[in-house]
Each structure stands twice: as C-alpha cells, then as structure tokens.
Protein backbone atom coordinates (compact mmCIF):
# COMPACT_ATOMS: atom_id res chain seq x y z
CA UNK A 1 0.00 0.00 0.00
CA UNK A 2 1.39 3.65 -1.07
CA UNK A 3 1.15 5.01 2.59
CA UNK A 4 1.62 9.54 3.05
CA UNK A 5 2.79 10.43 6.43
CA UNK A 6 2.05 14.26 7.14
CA UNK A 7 4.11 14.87 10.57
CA UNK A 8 7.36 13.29 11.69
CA UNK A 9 7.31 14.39 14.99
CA UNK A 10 8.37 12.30 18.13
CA UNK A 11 5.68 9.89 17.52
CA UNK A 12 5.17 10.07 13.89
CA UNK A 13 8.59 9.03 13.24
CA UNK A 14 8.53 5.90 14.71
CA UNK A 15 5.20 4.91 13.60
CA UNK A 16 6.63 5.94 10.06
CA UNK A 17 9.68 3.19 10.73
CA UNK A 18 7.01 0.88 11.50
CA UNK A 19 5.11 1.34 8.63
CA UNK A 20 8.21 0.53 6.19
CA UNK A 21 9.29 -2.44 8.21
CA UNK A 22 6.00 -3.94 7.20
CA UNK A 23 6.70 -3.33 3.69
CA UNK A 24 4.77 -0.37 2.98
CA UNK A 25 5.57 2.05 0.48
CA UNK A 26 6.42 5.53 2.56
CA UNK A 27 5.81 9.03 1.14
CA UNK A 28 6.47 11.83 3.80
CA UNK A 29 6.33 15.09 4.56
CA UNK A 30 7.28 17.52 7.46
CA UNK A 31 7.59 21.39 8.11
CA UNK A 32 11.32 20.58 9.11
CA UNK A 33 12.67 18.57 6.41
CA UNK A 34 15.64 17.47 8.12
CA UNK A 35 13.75 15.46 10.74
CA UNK A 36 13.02 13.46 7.43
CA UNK A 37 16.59 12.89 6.31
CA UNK A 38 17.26 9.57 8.27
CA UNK A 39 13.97 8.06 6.67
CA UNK A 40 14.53 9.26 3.35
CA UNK A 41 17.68 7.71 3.76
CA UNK A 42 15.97 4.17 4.77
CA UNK A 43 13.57 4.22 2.01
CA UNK A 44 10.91 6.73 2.41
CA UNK A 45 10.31 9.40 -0.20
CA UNK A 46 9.97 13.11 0.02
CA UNK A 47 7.80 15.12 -0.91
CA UNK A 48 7.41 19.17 -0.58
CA UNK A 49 3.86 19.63 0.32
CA UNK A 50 0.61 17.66 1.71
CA UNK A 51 -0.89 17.84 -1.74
CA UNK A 52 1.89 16.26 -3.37
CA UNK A 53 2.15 13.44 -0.52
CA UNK A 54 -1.99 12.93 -1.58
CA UNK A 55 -1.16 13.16 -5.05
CA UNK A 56 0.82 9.80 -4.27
CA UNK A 57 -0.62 7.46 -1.89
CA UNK A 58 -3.70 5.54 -1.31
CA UNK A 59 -3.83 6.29 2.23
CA UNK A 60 -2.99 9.60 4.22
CA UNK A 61 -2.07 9.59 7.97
CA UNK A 62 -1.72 13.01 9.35
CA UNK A 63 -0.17 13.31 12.91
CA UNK A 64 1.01 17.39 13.86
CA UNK A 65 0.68 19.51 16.86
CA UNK A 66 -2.26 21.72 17.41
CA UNK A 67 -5.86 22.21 15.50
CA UNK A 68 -4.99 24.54 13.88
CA UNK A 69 -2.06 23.17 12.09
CA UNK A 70 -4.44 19.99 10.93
CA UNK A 71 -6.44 22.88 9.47
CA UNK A 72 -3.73 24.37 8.06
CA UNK A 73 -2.39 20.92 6.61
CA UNK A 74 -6.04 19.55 4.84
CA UNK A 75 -7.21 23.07 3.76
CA UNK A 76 -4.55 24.88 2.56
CA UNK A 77 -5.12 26.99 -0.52
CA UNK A 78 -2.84 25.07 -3.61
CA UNK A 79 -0.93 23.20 -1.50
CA UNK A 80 -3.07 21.03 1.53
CA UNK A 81 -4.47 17.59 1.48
CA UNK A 82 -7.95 19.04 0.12
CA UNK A 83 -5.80 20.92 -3.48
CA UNK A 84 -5.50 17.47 -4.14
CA UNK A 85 -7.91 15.16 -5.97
CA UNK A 86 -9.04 12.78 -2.88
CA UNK A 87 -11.32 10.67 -4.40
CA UNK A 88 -11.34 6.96 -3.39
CA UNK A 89 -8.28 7.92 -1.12
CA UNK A 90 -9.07 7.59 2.79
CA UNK A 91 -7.33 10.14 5.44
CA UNK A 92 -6.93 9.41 8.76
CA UNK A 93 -5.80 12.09 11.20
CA UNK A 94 -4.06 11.03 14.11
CA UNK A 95 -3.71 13.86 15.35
CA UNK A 96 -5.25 15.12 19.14
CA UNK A 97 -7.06 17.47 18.12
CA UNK A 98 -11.09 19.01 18.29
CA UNK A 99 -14.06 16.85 17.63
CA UNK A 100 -15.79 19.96 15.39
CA UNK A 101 -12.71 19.24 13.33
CA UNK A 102 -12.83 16.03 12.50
CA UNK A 103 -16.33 16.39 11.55
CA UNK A 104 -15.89 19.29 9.33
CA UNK A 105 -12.94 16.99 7.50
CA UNK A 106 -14.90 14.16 7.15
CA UNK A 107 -17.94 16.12 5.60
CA UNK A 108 -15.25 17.68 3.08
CA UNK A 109 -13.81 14.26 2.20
CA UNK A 110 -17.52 12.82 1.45
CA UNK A 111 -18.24 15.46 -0.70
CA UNK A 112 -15.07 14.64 -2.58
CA UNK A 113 -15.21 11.39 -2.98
CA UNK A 114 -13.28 10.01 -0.04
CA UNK A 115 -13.27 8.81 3.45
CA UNK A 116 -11.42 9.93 6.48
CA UNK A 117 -11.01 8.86 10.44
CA UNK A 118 -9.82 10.56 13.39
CA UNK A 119 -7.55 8.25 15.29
CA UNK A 120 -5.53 10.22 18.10
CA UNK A 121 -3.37 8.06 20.26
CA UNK A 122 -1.93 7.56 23.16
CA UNK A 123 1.09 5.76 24.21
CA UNK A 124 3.82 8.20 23.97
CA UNK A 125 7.57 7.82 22.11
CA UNK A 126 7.70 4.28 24.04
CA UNK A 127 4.17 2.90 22.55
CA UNK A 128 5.28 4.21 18.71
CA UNK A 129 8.20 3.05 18.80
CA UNK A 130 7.21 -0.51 20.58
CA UNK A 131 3.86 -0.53 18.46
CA UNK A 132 1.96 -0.19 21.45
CA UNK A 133 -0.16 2.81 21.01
CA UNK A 134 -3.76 3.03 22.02
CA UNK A 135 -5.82 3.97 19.31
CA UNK A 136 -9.49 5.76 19.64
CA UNK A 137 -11.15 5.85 16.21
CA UNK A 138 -14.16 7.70 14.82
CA UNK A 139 -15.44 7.21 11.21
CA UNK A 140 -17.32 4.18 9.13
CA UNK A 141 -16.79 0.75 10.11
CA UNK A 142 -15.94 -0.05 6.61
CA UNK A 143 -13.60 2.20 5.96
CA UNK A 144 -12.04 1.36 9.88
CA UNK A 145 -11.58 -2.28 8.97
CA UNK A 146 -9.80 -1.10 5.57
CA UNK A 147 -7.14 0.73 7.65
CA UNK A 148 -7.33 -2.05 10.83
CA UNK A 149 -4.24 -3.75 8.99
CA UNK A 150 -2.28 -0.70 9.29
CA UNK A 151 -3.37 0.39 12.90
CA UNK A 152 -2.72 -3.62 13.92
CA UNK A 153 1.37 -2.45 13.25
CA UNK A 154 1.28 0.73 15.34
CA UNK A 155 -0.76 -0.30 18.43
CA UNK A 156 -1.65 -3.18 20.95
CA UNK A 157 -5.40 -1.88 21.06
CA UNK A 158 -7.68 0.07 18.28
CA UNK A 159 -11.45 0.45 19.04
CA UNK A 160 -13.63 2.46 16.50
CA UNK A 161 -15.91 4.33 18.92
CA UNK A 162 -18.73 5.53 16.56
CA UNK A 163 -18.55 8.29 14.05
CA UNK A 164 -16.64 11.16 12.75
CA UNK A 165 -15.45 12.90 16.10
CA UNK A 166 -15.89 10.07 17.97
CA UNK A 167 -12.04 9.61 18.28
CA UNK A 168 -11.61 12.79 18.93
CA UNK A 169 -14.06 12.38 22.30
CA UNK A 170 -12.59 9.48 23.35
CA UNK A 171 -9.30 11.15 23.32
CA UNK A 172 -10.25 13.83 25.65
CA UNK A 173 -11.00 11.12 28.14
CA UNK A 174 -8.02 9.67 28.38
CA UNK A 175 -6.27 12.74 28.76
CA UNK A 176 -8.70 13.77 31.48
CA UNK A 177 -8.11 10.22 33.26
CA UNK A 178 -4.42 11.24 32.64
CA UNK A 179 -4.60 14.54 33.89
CA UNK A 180 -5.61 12.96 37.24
CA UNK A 181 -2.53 9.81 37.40
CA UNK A 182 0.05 12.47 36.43
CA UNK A 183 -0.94 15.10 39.41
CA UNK A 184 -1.18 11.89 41.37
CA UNK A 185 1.65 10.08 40.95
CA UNK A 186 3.94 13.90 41.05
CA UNK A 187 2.17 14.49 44.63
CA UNK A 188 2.99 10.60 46.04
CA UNK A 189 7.23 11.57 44.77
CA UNK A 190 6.51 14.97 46.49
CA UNK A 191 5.40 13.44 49.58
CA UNK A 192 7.59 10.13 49.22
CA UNK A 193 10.87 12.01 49.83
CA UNK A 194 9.75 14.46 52.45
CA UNK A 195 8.87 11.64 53.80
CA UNK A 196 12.72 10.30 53.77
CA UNK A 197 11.19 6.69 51.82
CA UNK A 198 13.18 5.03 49.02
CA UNK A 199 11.42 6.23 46.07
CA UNK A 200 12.54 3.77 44.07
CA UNK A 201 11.25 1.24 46.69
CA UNK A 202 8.09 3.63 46.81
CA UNK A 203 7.54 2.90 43.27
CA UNK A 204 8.01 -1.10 43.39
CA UNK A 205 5.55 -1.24 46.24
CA UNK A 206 2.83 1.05 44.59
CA UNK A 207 3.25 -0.92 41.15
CA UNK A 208 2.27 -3.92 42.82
CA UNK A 209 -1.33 -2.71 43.98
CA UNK A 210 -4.29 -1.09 43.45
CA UNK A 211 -2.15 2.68 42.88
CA UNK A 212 -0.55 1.29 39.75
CA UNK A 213 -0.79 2.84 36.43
CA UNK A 214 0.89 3.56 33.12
CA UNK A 215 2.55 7.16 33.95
CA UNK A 216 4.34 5.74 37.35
CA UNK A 217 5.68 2.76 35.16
CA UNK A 218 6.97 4.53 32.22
CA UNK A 219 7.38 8.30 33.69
CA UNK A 220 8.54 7.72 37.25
CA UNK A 221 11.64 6.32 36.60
CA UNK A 222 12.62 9.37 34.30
CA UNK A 223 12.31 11.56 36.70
CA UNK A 224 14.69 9.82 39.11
CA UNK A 225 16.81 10.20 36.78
CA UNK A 226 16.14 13.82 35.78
CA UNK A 227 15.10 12.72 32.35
CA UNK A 228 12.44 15.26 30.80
CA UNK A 229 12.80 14.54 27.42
CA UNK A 230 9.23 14.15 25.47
CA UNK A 231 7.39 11.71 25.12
CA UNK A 232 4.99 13.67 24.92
CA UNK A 233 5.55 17.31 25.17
CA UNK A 234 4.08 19.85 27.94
CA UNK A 235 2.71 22.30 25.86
CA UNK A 236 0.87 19.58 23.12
CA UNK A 237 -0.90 18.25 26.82
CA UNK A 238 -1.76 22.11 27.40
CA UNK A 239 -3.62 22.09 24.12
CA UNK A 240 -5.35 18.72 24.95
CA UNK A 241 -6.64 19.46 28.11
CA UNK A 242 -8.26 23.14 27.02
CA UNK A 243 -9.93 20.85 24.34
CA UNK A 244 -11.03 18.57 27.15
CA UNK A 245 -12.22 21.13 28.95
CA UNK A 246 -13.86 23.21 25.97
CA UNK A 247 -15.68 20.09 25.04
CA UNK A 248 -17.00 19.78 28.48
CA UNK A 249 -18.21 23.15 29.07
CA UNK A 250 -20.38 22.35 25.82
CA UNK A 251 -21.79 19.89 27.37
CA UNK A 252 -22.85 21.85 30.42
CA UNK A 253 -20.36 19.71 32.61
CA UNK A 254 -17.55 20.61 34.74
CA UNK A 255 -14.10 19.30 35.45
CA UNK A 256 -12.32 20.41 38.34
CA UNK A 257 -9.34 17.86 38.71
CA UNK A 258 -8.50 18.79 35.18
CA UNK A 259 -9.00 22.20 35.53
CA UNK A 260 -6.40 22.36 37.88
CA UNK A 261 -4.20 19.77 36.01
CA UNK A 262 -4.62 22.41 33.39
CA UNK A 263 -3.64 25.28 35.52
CA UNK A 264 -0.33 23.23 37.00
CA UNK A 265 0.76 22.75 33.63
CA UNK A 266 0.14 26.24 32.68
CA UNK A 267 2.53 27.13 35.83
CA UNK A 268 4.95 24.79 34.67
CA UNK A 269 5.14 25.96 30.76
CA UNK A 270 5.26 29.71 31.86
CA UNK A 271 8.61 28.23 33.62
CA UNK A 272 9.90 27.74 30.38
CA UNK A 273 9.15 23.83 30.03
CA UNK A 274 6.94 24.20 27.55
CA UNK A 275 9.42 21.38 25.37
CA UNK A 276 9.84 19.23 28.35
CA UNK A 277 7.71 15.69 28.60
CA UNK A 278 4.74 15.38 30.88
CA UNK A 279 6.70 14.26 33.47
CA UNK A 280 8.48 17.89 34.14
CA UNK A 281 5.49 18.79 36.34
CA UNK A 282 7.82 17.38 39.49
CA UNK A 283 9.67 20.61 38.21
CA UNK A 284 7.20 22.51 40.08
CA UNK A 285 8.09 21.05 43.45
CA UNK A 286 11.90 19.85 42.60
CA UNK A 287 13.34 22.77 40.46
CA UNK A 288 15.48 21.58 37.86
CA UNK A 289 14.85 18.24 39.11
CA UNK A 290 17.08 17.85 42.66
CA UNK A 291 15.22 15.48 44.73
CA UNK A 292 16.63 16.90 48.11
C-alpha cells in the first residue's frame, strides 16, 4: 500500500519506521525537512507539500501539533491535502485534536469522494516506537476495517468508537483520566521524599497494587533520573486538556481535577518547560529536578 505520512514528529517518526518495516511504500512530509533525512535515507520518499504526498498514496495519515495546524495541513489553498484530488483515497488524522474538526474533514472528504477517520493516540515515544499505542477511532466501520491492517502495526489496542469525532471524544477522556494519574503520581514523589522513603522502593511497592498505572511505570523512573525529554511534550498536553475542557463546558459539565491539572501545567510551561515531557510537572516542586 502507497502510505503519506504528514508529521514526523516524536511519535510520527517511529510509527513511520514501523510502517516501512511492514513493507509499505512511505511518502512523507514535514515542516522541518531534516527530521526526514534519516527516513529518506531508509527508504521513504519526500515530498514538498501535503498535496503532493496525496497526489501519491492511497492512504494519508496526518499526525502534527495543534488544530490549527491539521487545518492548516487539509485546507490549505494550492498546497493542503484538500488541493488534491481525494477521491477513493481515505485520510486518517491522528492527530489530538477538536471533535468539530474532524467532523468538518470528514464532511469535506464525502463530498469529494473520499473517506477519512480521526484516530488520536496515546502511548507516547515508548508505545510508537514498541507498536503499542492506544488507538481511539471515529469514522465508518468499513472504511475502519480497511485501515485495521495498518493500525494492527502501530498499536496493541484500536477500538472504533462511533462516528466522525468520535475519536476525537474518546481522546479527551483519556487525557482527562491522565490529567488525574500524572498530578497523582507527582504528589505521592513529592510526599515520598519528604517523607525520607526510598522512592525507588516507593515505586516497586505502589506498582504492585491497586495505585498502579501507566505514567508511574513509564514516567517515574525518568524523573529519578532527571530525564524530561518528550514523550509527549508539555505544551501539546496544554492544548489537549483546554480541548477537554472546551468540550465539556459544551456539554454543560464541569471538570475540576483537570482544571487544575490544566492550571499546574500552565505554571509549569510559563517556567519555560513548555518542550519538556509530561513528566516535568515534578519541576514545580523539585526545580530543575534535585530530589533533596
């Protein structure tokens, strides 16, 4: 299958390397071409804008940072997925991003003759490189169990959830339930060492019961070791949890744990971590990450 991949970001990369290890046929493009250069030189194929990667694939994924630059990618005057002719092509966007959105790209790809998903993930730089990723999916069932063989090399579990948007919703969940293990598991460190415990023993013991989860396991052991490199960045779970609570506040609902995940995050961006990984919000307690 001629595969496009719009976004080689932390993730996107290694879901690209996946892709051509299954002996897919790799056509990619990103703002900062270099970050391409390694998988141009392992096969891939360049190309300089998301209408030429549509002009030559069969299949689209799209995986960038924000709303707006999905917008920016698909409807793009002369050069964006939509300058292209789209018919009988299917675009899946993995990217987190607003539920309005991936109903208004849908609509557009219907009236032009294609099909499209939204398919945000979770996992982090760990699950796309492993193949792990967790992968919420909105759209047609028949147009889900044309791309299942694709999303069956990038993650452990894919679940369509209903239609166009439905992805997107899902999404916002787990970044709410999120929200709530990475305030969590920051407090029990903060606590843990003014405590004088072993937080390494701290950890074990926690893993082992009912306070285990995903973001102690793969997060708390960076931080012991001062490690804030992305996984996922700070400021892309900013964006994600002002869509959470936008969303909500539609709905005539309210979120307080997240709000104030939302506001600690804030805090820690405006400390200029804004590139750091999730896990930097111990910065707000440990500085620059001295655990004494």
């Amino acid at each position: 299958m001629k595969v496009g991949f719009i976004g080689t970001g932390v993730m996107g990369h290694a879901i690209v390397l996946r892709l051509m290890n299954a002996g897919h046929e790799l056509f990619v493009y990103n703002r900062t071409k270099n970050k391409t250069d390694d998988l141009v030189a392992e096969g891939a194929t360049w190309k300089d804008t998301p209408k030429e990667i549509t002009d030559a694939s069969d299949i689209v994924f799209t995986m960038v940072g924000y709303p707006q630059d999905v917008e920016q990618v698909y409807y793009e005057e002369g050069t964006g997925v939509f300058s292209s002719d789209v018919n009988h092509k299917i675009l899946v966007d993995l990217t987190t991003s607003t539920p309005s959105l991936a109903e208004q790209i849908d609509q557009t790809a219907r009236n032009n003759g294609a099909a499209s998903l939204d398919a945000p993930v979770s996992g982090g730089d760990l699950g796309a490189k492993n193949g792990t990723l967790t992968i919420m999916i909105g759209g047609e069932q028949s147009i889900y169990e044309k791309v299942l063989p694709l999303f069956e090399k990038m993650g452990q579990a894919y679940t369509l959830h209903g239609t166009a948007g439905k992805g997107q919703h899902t999404k916002m969940a787990n970044q709410i339930m999120i929200a709530g293990t990475m305030t969590g598991m920051t407090e029990m460190l903060v606590y843990s060492q003014k405590a004088g415990l072993s937080l390494e023993n701290v950890m074990n013991t926690l893993a082992g019961g009912a306070a285990a989860n995903w973001s102690m396991t793969n997060y708390g052991p960076r931080i012991l070791k001062k490690d804030y490199t992305p996984g996922f960045f700070v400021k892309h779970f900013i964006k994600d949890l002002k869509i959470a609570l936008d969303e909500a506040e539609k709905m005539e609902t309210t979120l307080p744990s997240t709000h104030l995940a939302a506001q600690l995050y804030e805090k820690l961006a405006g400390q200029g971590s804004e590139d750091d990984g999730t896990q930097a919000l111990i910065k707000l307690w440990w500085g620059n990450g001295t655990n004494s």
